[in-house]
Structure formats: structure tokens, C-alpha cells
C-alpha atoms as a PDB file:
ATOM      1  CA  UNK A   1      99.801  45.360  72.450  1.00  0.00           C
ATOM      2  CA  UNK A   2      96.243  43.899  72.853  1.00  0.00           C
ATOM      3  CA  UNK A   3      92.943  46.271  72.349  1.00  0.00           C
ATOM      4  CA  UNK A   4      92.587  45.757  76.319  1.00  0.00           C
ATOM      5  CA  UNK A   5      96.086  47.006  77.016  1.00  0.00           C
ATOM      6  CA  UNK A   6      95.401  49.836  74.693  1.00  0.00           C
ATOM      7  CA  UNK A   7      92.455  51.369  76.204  1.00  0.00           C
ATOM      8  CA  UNK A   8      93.544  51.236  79.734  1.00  0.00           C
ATOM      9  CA  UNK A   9      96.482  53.246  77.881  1.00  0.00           C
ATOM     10  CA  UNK A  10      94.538  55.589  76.877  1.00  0.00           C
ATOM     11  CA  UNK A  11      91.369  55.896  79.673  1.00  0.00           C
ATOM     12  CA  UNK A  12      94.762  55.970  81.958  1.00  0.00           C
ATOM     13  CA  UNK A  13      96.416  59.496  79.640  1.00  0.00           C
ATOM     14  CA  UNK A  14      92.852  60.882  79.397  1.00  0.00           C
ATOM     15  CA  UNK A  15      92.432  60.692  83.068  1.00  0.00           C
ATOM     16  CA  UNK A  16      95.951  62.210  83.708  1.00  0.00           C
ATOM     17  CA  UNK A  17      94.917  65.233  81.476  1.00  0.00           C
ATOM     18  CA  UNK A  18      91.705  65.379  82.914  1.00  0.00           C
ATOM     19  CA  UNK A  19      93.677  65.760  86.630  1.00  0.00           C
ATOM     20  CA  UNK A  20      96.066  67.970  85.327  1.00  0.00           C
ATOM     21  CA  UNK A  21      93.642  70.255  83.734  1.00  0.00           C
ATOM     22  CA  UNK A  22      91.319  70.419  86.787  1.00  0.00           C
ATOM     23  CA  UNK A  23      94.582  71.317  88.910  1.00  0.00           C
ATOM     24  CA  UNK A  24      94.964  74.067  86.748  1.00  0.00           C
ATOM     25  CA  UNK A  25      91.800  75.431  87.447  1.00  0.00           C
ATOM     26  CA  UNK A  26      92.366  74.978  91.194  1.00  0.00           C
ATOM     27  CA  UNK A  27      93.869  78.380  93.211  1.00  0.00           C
ATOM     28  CA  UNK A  28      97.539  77.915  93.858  1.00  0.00           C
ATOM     29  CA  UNK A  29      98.118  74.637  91.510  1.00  0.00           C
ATOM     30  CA  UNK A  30      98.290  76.245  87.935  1.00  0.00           C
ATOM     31  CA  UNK A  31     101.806  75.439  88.095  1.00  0.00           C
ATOM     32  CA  UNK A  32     102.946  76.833  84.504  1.00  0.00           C
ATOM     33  CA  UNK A  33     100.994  79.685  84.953  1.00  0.00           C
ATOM     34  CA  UNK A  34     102.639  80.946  88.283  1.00  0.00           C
ATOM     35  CA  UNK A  35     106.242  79.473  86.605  1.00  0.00           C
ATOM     36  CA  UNK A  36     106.009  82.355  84.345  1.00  0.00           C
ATOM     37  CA  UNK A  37     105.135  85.080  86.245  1.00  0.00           C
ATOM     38  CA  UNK A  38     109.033  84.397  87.729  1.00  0.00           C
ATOM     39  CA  UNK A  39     109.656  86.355  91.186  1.00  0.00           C
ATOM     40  CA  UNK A  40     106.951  88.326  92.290  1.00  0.00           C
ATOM     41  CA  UNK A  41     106.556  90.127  95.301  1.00  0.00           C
ATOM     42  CA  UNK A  42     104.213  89.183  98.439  1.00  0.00           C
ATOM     43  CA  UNK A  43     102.134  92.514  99.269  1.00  0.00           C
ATOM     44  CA  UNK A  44     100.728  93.316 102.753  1.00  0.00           C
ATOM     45  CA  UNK A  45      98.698  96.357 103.606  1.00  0.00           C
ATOM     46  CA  UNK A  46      99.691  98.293 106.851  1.00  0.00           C
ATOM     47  CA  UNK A  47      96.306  99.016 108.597  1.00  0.00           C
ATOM     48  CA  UNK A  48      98.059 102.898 109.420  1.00  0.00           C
ATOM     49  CA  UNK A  49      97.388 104.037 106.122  1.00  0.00           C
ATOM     50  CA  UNK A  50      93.848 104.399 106.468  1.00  0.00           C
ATOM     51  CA  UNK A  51      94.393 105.929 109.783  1.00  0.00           C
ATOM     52  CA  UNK A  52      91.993 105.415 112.487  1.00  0.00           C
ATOM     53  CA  UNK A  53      89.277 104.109 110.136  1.00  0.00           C
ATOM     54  CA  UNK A  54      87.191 101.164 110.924  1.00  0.00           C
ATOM     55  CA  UNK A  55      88.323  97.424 110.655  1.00  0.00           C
ATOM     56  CA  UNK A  56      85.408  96.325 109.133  1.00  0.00           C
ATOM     57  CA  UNK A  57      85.995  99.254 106.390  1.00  0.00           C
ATOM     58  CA  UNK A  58      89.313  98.251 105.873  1.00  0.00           C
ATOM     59  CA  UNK A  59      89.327  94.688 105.392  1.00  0.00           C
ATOM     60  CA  UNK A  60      87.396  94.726 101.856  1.00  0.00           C
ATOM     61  CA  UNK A  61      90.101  97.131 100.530  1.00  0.00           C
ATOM     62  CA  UNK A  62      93.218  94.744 101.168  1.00  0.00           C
ATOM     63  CA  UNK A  63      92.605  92.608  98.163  1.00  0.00           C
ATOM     64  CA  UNK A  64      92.002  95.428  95.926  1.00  0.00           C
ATOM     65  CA  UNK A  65      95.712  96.155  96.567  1.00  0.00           C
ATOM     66  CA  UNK A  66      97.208  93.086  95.452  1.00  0.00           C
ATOM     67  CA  UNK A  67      97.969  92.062  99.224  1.00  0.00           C
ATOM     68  CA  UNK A  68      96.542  88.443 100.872  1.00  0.00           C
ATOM     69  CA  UNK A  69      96.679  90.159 103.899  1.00  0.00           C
ATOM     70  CA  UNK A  70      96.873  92.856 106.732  1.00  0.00           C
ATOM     71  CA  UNK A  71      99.501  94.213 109.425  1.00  0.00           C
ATOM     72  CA  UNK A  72      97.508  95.509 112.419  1.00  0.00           C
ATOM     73  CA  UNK A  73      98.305  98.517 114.144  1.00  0.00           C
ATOM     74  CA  UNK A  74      97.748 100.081 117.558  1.00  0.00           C
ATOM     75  CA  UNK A  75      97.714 103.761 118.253  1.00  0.00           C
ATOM     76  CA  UNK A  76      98.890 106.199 117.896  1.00  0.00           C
ATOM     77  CA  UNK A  77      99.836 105.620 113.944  1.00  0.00           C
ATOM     78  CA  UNK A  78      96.769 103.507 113.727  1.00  0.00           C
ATOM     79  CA  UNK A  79      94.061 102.013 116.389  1.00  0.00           C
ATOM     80  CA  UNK A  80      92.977  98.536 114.625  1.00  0.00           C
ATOM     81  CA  UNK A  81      94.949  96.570 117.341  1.00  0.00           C
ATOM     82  CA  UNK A  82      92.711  98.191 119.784  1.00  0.00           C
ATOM     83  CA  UNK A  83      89.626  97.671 117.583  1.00  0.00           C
ATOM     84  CA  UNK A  84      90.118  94.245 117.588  1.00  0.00           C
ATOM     85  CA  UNK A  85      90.667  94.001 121.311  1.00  0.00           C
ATOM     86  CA  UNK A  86      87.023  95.665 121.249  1.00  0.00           C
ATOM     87  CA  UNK A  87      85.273  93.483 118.691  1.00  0.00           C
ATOM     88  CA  UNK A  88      86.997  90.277 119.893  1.00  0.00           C
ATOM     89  CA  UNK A  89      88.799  87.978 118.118  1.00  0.00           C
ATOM     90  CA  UNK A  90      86.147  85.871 116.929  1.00  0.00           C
ATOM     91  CA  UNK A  91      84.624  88.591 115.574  1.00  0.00           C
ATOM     92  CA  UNK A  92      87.978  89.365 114.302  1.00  0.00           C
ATOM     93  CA  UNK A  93      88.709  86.312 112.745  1.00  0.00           C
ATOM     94  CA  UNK A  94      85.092  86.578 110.891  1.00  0.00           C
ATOM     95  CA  UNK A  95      85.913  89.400 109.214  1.00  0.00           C
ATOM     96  CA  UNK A  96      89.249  87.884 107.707  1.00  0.00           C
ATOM     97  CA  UNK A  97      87.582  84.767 106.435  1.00  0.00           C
ATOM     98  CA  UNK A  98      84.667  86.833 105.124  1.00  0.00           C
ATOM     99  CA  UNK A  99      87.733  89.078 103.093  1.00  0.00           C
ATOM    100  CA  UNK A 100      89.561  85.885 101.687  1.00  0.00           C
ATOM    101  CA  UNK A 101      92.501  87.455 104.297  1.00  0.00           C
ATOM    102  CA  UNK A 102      95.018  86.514 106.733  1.00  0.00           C
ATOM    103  CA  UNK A 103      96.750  88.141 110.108  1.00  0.00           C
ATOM    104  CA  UNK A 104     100.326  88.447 108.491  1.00  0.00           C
ATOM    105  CA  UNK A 105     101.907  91.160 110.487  1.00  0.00           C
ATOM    106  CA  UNK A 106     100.913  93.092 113.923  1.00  0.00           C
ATOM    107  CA  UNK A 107     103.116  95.858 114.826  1.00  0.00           C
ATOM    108  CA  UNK A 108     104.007  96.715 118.134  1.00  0.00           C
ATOM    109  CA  UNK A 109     106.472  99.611 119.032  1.00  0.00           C
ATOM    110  CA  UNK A 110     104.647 100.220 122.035  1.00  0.00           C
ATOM    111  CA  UNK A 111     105.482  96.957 123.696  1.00  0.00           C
ATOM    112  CA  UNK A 112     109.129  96.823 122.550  1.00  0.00           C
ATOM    113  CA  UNK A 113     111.210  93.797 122.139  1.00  0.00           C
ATOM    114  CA  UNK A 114     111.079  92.604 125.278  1.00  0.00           C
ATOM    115  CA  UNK A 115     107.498  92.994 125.261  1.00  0.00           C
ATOM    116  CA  UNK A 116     105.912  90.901 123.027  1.00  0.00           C
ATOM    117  CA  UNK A 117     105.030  87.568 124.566  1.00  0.00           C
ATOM    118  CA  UNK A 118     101.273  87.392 125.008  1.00  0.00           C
ATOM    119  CA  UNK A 119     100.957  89.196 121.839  1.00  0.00           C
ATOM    120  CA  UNK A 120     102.765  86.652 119.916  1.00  0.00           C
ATOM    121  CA  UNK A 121     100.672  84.196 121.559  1.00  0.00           C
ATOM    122  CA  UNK A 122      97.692  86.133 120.506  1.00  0.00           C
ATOM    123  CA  UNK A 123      99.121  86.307 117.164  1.00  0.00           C
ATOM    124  CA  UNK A 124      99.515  82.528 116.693  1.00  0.00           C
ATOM    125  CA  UNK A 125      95.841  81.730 117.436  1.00  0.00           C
ATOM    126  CA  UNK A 126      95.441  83.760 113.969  1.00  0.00           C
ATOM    127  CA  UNK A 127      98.380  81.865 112.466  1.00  0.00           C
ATOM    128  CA  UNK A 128     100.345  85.119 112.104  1.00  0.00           C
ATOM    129  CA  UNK A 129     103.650  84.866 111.763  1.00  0.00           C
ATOM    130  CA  UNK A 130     105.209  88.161 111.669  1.00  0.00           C
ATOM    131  CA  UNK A 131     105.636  90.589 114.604  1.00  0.00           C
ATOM    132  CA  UNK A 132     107.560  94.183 113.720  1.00  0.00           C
ATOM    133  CA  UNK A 133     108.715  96.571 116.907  1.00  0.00           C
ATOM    134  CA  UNK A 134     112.172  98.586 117.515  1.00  0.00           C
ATOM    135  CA  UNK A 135     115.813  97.293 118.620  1.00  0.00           C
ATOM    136  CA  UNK A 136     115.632  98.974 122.208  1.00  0.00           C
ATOM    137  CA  UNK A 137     119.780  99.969 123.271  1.00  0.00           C
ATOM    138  CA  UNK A 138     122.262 102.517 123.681  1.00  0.00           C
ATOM    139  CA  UNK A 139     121.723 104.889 120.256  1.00  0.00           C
ATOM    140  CA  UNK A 140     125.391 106.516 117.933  1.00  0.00           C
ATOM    141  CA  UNK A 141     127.563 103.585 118.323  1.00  0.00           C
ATOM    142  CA  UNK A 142     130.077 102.346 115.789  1.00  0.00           C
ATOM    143  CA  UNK A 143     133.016  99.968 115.461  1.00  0.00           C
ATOM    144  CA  UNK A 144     133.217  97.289 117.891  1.00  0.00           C
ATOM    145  CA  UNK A 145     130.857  99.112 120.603  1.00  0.00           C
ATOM    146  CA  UNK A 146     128.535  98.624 118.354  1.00  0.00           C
ATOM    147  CA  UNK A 147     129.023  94.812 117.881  1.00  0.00           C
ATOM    148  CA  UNK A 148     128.947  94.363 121.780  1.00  0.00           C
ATOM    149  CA  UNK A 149     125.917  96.261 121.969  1.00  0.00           C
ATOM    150  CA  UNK A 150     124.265  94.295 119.422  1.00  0.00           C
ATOM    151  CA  UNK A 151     125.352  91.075 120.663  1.00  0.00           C
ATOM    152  CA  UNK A 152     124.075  92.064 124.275  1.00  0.00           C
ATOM    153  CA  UNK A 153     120.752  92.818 122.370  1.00  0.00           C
ATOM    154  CA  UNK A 154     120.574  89.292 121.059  1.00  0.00           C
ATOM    155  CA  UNK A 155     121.056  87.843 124.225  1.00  0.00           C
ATOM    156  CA  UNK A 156     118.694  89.541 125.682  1.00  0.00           C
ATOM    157  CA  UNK A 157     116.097  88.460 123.049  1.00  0.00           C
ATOM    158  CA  UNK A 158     116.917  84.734 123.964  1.00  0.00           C
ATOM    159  CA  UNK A 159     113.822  84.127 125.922  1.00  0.00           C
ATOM    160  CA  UNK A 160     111.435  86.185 123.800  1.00  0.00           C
ATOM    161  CA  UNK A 161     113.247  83.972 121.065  1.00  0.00           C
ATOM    162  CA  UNK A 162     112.006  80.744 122.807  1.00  0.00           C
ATOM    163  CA  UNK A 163     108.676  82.386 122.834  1.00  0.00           C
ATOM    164  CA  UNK A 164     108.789  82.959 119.328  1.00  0.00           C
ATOM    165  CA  UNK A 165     109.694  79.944 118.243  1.00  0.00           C
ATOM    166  CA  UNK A 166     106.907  78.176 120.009  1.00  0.00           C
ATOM    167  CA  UNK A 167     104.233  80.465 118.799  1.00  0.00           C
ATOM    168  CA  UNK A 168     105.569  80.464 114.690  1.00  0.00           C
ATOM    169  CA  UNK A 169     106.281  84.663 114.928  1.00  0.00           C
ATOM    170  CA  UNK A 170     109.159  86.050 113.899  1.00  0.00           C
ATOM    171  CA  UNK A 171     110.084  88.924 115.695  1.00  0.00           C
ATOM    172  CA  UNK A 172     111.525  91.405 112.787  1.00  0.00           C
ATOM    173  CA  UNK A 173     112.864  94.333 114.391  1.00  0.00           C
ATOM    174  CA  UNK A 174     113.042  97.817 111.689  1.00  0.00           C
ATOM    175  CA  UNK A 175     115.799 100.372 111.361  1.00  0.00           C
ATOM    176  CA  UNK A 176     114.088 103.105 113.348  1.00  0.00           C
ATOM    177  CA  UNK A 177     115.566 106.285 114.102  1.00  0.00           C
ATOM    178  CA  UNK A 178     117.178 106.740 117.469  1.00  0.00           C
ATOM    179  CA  UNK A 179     117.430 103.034 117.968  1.00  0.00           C
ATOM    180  CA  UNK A 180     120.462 100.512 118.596  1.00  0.00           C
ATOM    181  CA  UNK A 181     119.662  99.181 115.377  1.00  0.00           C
ATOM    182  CA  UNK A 182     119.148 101.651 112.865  1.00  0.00           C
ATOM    183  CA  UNK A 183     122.187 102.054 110.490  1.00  0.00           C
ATOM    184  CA  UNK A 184     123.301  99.842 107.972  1.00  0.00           C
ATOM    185  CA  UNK A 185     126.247  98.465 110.383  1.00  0.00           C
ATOM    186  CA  UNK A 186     123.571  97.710 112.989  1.00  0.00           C
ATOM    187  CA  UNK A 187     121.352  95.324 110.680  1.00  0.00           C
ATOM    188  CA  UNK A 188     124.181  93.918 109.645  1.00  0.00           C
ATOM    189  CA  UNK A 189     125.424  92.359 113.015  1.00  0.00           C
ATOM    190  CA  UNK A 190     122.163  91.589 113.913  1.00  0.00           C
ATOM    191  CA  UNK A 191     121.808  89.301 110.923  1.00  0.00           C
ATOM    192  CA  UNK A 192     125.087  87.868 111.564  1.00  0.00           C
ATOM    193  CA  UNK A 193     124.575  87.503 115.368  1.00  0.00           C
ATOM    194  CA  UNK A 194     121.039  86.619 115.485  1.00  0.00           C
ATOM    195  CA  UNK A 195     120.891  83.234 117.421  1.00  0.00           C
ATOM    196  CA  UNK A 196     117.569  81.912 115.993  1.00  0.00           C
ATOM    197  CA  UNK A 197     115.875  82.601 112.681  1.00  0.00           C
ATOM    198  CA  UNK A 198     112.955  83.837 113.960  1.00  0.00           C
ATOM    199  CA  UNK A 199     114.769  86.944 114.845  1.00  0.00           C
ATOM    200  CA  UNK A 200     114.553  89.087 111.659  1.00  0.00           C
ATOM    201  CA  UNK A 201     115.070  92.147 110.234  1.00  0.00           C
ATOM    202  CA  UNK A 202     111.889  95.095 108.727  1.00  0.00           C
ATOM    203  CA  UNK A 203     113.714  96.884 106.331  1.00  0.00           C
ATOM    204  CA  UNK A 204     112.640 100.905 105.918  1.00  0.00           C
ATOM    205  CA  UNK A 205     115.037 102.516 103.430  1.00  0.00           C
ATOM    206  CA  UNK A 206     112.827 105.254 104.676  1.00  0.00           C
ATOM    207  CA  UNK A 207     115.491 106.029 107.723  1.00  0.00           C
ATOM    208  CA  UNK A 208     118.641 105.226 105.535  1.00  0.00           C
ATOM    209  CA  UNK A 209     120.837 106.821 102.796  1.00  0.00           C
ATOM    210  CA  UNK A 210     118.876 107.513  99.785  1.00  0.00           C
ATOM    211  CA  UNK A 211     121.448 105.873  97.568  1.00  0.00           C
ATOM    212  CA  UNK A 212     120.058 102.865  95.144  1.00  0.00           C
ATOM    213  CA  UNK A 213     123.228 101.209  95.267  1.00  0.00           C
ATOM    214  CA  UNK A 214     124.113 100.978  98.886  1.00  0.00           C
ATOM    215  CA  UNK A 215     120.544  99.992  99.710  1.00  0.00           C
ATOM    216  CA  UNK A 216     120.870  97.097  96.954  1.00  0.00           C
ATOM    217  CA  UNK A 217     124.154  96.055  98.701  1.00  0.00           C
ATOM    218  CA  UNK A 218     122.572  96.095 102.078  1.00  0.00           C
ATOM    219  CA  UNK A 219     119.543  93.888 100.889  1.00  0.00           C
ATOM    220  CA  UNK A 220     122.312  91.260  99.686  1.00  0.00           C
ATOM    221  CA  UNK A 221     124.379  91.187 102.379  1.00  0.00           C
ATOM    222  CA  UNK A 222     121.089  90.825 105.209  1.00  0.00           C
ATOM    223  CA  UNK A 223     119.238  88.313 102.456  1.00  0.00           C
ATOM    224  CA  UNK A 224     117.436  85.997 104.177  1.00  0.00           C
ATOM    225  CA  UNK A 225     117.366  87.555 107.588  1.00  0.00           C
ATOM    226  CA  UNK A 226     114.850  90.229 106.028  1.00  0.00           C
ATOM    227  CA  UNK A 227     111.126  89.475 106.703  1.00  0.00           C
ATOM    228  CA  UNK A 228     109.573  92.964 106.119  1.00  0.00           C
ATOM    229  CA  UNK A 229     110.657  95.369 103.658  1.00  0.00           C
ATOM    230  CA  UNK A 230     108.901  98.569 103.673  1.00  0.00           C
ATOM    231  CA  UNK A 231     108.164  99.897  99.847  1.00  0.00           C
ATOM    232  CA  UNK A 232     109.196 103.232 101.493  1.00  0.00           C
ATOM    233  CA  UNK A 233     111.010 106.559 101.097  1.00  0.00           C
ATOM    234  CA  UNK A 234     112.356 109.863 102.644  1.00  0.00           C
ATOM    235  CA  UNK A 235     110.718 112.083 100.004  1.00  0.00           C
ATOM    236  CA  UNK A 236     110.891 115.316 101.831  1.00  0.00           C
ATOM    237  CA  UNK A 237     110.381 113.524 105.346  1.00  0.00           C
ATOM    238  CA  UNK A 238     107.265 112.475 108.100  1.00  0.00           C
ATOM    239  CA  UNK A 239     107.492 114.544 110.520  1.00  0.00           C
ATOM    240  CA  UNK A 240     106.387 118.501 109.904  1.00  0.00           C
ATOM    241  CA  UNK A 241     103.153 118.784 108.107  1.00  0.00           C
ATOM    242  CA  UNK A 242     103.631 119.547 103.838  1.00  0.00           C
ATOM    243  CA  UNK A 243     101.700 120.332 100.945  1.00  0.00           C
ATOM    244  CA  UNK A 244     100.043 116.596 100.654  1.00  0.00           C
ATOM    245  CA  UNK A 245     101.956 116.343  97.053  1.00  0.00           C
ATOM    246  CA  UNK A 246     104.942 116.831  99.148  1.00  0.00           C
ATOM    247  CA  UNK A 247     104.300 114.329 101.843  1.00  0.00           C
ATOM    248  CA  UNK A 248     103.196 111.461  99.151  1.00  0.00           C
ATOM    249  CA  UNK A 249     107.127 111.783  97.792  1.00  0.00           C
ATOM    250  CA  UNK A 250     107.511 109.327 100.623  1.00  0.00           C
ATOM    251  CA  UNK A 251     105.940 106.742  98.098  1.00  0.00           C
ATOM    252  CA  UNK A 252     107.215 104.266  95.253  1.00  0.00           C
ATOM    253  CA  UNK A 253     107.137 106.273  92.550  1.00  0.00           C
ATOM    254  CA  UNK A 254     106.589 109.458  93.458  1.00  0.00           C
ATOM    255  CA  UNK A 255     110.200 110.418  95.199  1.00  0.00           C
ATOM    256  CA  UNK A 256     113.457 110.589  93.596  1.00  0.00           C
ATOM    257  CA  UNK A 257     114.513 106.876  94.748  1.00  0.00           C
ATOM    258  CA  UNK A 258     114.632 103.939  92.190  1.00  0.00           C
ATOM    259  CA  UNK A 259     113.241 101.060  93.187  1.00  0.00           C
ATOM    260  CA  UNK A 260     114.447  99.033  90.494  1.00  0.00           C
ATOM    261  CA  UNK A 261     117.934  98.364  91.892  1.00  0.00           C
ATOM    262  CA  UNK A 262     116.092  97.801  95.074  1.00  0.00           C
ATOM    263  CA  UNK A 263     113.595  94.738  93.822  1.00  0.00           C
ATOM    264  CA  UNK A 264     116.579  93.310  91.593  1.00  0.00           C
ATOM    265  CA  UNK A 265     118.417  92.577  94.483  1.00  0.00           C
ATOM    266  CA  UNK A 266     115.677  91.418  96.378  1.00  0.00           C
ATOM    267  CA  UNK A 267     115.158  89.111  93.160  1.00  0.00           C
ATOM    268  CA  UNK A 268     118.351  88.452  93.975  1.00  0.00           C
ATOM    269  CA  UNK A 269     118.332  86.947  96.993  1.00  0.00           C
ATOM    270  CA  UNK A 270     114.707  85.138  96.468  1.00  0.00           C
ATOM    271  CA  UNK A 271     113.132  87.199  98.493  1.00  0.00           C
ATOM    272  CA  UNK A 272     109.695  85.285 100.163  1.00  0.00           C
ATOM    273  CA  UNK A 273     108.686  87.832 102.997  1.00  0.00           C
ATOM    274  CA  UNK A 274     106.252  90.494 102.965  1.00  0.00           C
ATOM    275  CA  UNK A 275     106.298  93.965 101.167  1.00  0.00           C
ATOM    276  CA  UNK A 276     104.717  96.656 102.820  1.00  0.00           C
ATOM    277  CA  UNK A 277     104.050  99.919 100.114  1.00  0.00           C
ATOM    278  CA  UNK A 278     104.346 102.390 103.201  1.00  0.00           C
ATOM    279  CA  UNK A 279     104.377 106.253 104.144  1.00  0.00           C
ATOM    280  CA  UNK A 280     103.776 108.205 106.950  1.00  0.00           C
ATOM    281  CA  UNK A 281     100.926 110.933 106.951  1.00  0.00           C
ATOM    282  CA  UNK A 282     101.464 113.981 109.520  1.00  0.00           C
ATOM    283  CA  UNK A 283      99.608 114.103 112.086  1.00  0.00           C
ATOM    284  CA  UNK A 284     100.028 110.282 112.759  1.00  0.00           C
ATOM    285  CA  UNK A 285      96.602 108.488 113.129  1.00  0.00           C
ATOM    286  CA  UNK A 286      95.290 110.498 109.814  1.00  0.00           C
ATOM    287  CA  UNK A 287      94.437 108.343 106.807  1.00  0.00           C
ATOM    288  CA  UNK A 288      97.145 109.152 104.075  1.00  0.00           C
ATOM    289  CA  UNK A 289      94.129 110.504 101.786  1.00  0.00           C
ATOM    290  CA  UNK A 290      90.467 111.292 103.317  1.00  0.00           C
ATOM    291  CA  UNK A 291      88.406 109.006 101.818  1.00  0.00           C
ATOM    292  CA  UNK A 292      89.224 105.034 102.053  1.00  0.00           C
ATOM    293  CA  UNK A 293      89.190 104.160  98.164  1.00  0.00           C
ATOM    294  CA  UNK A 294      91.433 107.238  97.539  1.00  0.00           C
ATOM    295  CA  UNK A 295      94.031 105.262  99.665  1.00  0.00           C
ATOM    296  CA  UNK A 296      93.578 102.121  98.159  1.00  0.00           C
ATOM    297  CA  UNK A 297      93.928 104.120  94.610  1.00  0.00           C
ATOM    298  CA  UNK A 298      97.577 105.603  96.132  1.00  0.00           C
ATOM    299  CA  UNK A 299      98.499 101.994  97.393  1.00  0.00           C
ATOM    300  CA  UNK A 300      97.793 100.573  93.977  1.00  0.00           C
ATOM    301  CA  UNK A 301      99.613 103.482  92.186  1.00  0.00           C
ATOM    302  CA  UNK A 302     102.659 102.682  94.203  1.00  0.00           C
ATOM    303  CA  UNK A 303     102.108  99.047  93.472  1.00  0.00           C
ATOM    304  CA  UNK A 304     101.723  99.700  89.723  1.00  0.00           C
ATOM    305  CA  UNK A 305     104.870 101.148  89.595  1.00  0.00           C
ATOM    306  CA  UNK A 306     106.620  98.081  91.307  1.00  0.00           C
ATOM    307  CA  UNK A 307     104.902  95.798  89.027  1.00  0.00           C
ATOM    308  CA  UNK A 308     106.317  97.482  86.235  1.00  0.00           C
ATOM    309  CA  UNK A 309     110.176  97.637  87.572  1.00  0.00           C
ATOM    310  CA  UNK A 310     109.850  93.756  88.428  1.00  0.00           C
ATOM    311  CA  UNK A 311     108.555  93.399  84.543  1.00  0.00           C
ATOM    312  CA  UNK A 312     111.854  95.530  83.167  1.00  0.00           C
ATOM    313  CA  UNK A 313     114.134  93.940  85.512  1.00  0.00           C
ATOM    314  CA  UNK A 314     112.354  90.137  83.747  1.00  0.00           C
END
């Protein structure tokens, strides 16, 4: 090999290095380093929790938790939807870029299912794509009146669907309580009957049997039709005011239910949508502690104990 060949040989494998080291360095490209950490989970921090405080006090607090970004909501749990409305969305989007954040969820039982289509146009000029409401129907139906009712609800959807689709949301409807789709058999059809993808599913174990094993089950057989799960429990309930130790049992951690089966089956299924670590304070609108950084603490002790399930489970 002549001296000529050899140097470009080399000045060509120092350069590589060089790249590959500076990639490293770069957010989102040190490749070994994020190969590692194996499945991790991607954290988003429900604007409700800090109940009616301001946006602009909010905001700074999301990254503290672990979460890239924030689910909006209007009243009555929260009133940041309506704060926004106020400040504008240009203001809006300001404050997001100033916090290193993204849009990645607005909530909107209020509108319904069948009400959604300017706000999922509002929520692609953020680049949002995740919308969570209710399944609206006929509620205590099993067996194959369920199915029908289900499938009705689908077809229904179809033109909010084509809405979705050209905006980027995906409409994820939760397992709320004295809704068509709030038991186990209900979520199940609708991930089986769904007729576009961006029809999803927010899962609350919150309003479902406390039992680790049917819950892992459930998360299997809806896998990739989930695009919120709610880090969330029934403790001793939401909705008659408790000793505040006994109202945070509704949190990771601090109730009887193990997560672990939970986030191994959610490993399971490669899981890529957002985790919400969730509870609901009574009254509704009420930060889940009084002062801001006291939430953020409660969020992160929550998220703490997550972390160290997804370590155990390797």
C-alpha cells in the first residue's frame, strides 16, 4: 500500500471517529447510550394536577418530571385549555419553545367524540398528535349488544376519523365510567373494530379491576391500539373528599396495585405512546398538593417508583 494510500486511510478513520464522537455528543444520536437504557417509558404531565394554576407556572415544572411534554386541560378538572384561548396561541407556542416542550395531548371530555374537529385542527398547528375524550353510547351492555354498539360507535367516528387523519391526532378515547366503552370487553372491540389507526385507546386502570394480572392481559391483547396509559389507580377512590394520604393511594406507589406486571407487559408489546402518572384530587380543579413544586415532588415520586420496576423487570 503506498504512504499516500495510507494516510487517506487513516485521515479517512480519524474523520469517521471524529463524526461518530460528535454524534454522540448531539441530543437524540448517542446511539449506544440510549441502546442500553432498553425500553423506557415516554412521560407526559397532565396540566389537572396542578389544578387551576397558571400556564406560565406550569410549563417550567414539566421537565423536572421526566416528561417532554404537556396534556392541556379545560375546566372543570383543569382551566389551561381556556388559558391558552386567553393568551393566544402564539403566546402559547412561546412558552413551549422557551420550556424545551411540546403540545402532546389536549383533553377534551367536554366536546365528546363527535366533537372534536376544530380542536384537532387547532391541535395540529402545535404538531400535537394526541386528543383523549369519552366513548359516548348506550352504558351496561355485554355479549353481542355490546359488539353492535361498539361497531355503531366506530361508524359513527368515520368522519371525525377523516378529520383526524388529515390533522396527525389520534383520537384515543379512555375507559370512563358510565360510558359505552369502559370495561375490558368494550376496549377490546374497539381495538378490533376500529377502522383507522388513529382511533385509539387511553388506558385508566383507575376505572377497572384492580387485579395485576388481568390488567397485564388486557394491555397485550389492545397492544398497539393504546396511545395513553394513565400511571393510575383506585386507591380508595376520586370522588368524596379523604384524608389527603388517603386520596394520594390513587398514585404509583402509594396504593396496593403493582405496577410491575403492568410495565412488563407494556415492555411487552413495545409500547411508544405516552404515560400519564395521574390522580384525581377532590374537589376537581384543586392542585393535587398546594404549592406547585410539592406536585412536581409527588409526580416524580410516582415516577421514581416506575423507574425502578422498569430497572427489576431489565
Amino acid at each position: 500500500m503506498s504512504t499516500e494510500i495510507l494516510n487517506m486511510s487513516r485521515r479517512s478513520f480519524c474523520q469517521t471517529l471524529a463524526a461518530g464522537s460528535a454524534a454522540a455528543m448531539l441530543p437524540g444520536l448517542s446511539f449506544a447510550k440510549e441502546a442500553s437504557k432498553g425500553f423506557q417509558l415516554k412521560y407526559i404531565v397532565g396540566s389537572c394536577m396542578y389544578g387551576y394554576k397558571p400556564v406560565a407556572e406550569i410549563l417550567p415544572e414539566v421537565r423536572k418530571t421526566g416528561a417532554t411534554a404537556i396534556d392541556i386541560w379545560p375546566k372543570v378538572h383543569g382551566d389551561q385549555r381556556e388559558q391558552v384561548e386567553e393568551m393566544g396561541a402564539d403566546k402559547f407556542r412561546q412558552l413551549l419553545a422557551e420550556n424545551d416542550l411540546t403540545l402532546g395531548c389536549i383533553t377534551q371530555y367536554k366536546l365528546g367524540p363527535f366533537g372534536l374537529q376544530d380542536e384537532m385542527r387547532f391541535a395540529k398547528s402545535f404538531g400535537c398528535p394526541t386528543m383523549v375524550t369519552g366513548g359516548k353510547g348506550p352504558r351496561g351492555l355485554t355479549g353481542q349488544e355490546l359488539k353492535k354498539a361498539v361497531a355503531e360507535f366506530c361508524e359513527q367516528m368515520k368522519p371525525h376519523l377523516a378529520v383526524a387523519e388529515e390533522t396527525g391526532v389520534t383520537i384515543a378515547i379512555e375507559n370512563h365510567a358510565n360510558n359505552l366503552i369502559e370495561s375490558p370487553d368494550s376496549l377490546k372491540w374497539l381495538a378490533e373494530l376500529r377502522p383507522s389507526k388513529n382511533l385509539g385507546i387511553a388506558l385508566a386502570p383507575y376505572h377497572l379491576p384492580q387485579d395485576e394480572e388481568q390488567l397485564s392481559q388486557l394491555i397485550k391483547d389492545l397492544d398497539e391500539s393504546i396511545a395513553m396509559f394513565y400511571a393510575w389507580q383506585h386507591g380508595m377512590g376520586c370522588m368524596t373528599k379523604l384524608p389527603k394520604e388517603q386520596e394520594l393511594l390513587q398514585m404509583p406507589g402509594r396504593g396496593e396495585l403493582d405496577f410491575k406486571p403492568l410495565l412488563a407487559a407494556l415492555k411487552s408489546i413495545n409500547y411508544t405512546g405516552w404515560t400519564e402518572i395521574f390522580m384525581h384530587p377532590v374537589p376537581r380543579g384543586i392542585p393535587i398538593h398546594e404549592e406547585t413544586a410539592e406536585v412536581t415532588a409527588e409526580i416524580n415520586r410516582s415516577r421514581k417508583y416506575l423507574e425502578s420496576l422498569l430497572t427489576e423487570i431489565g
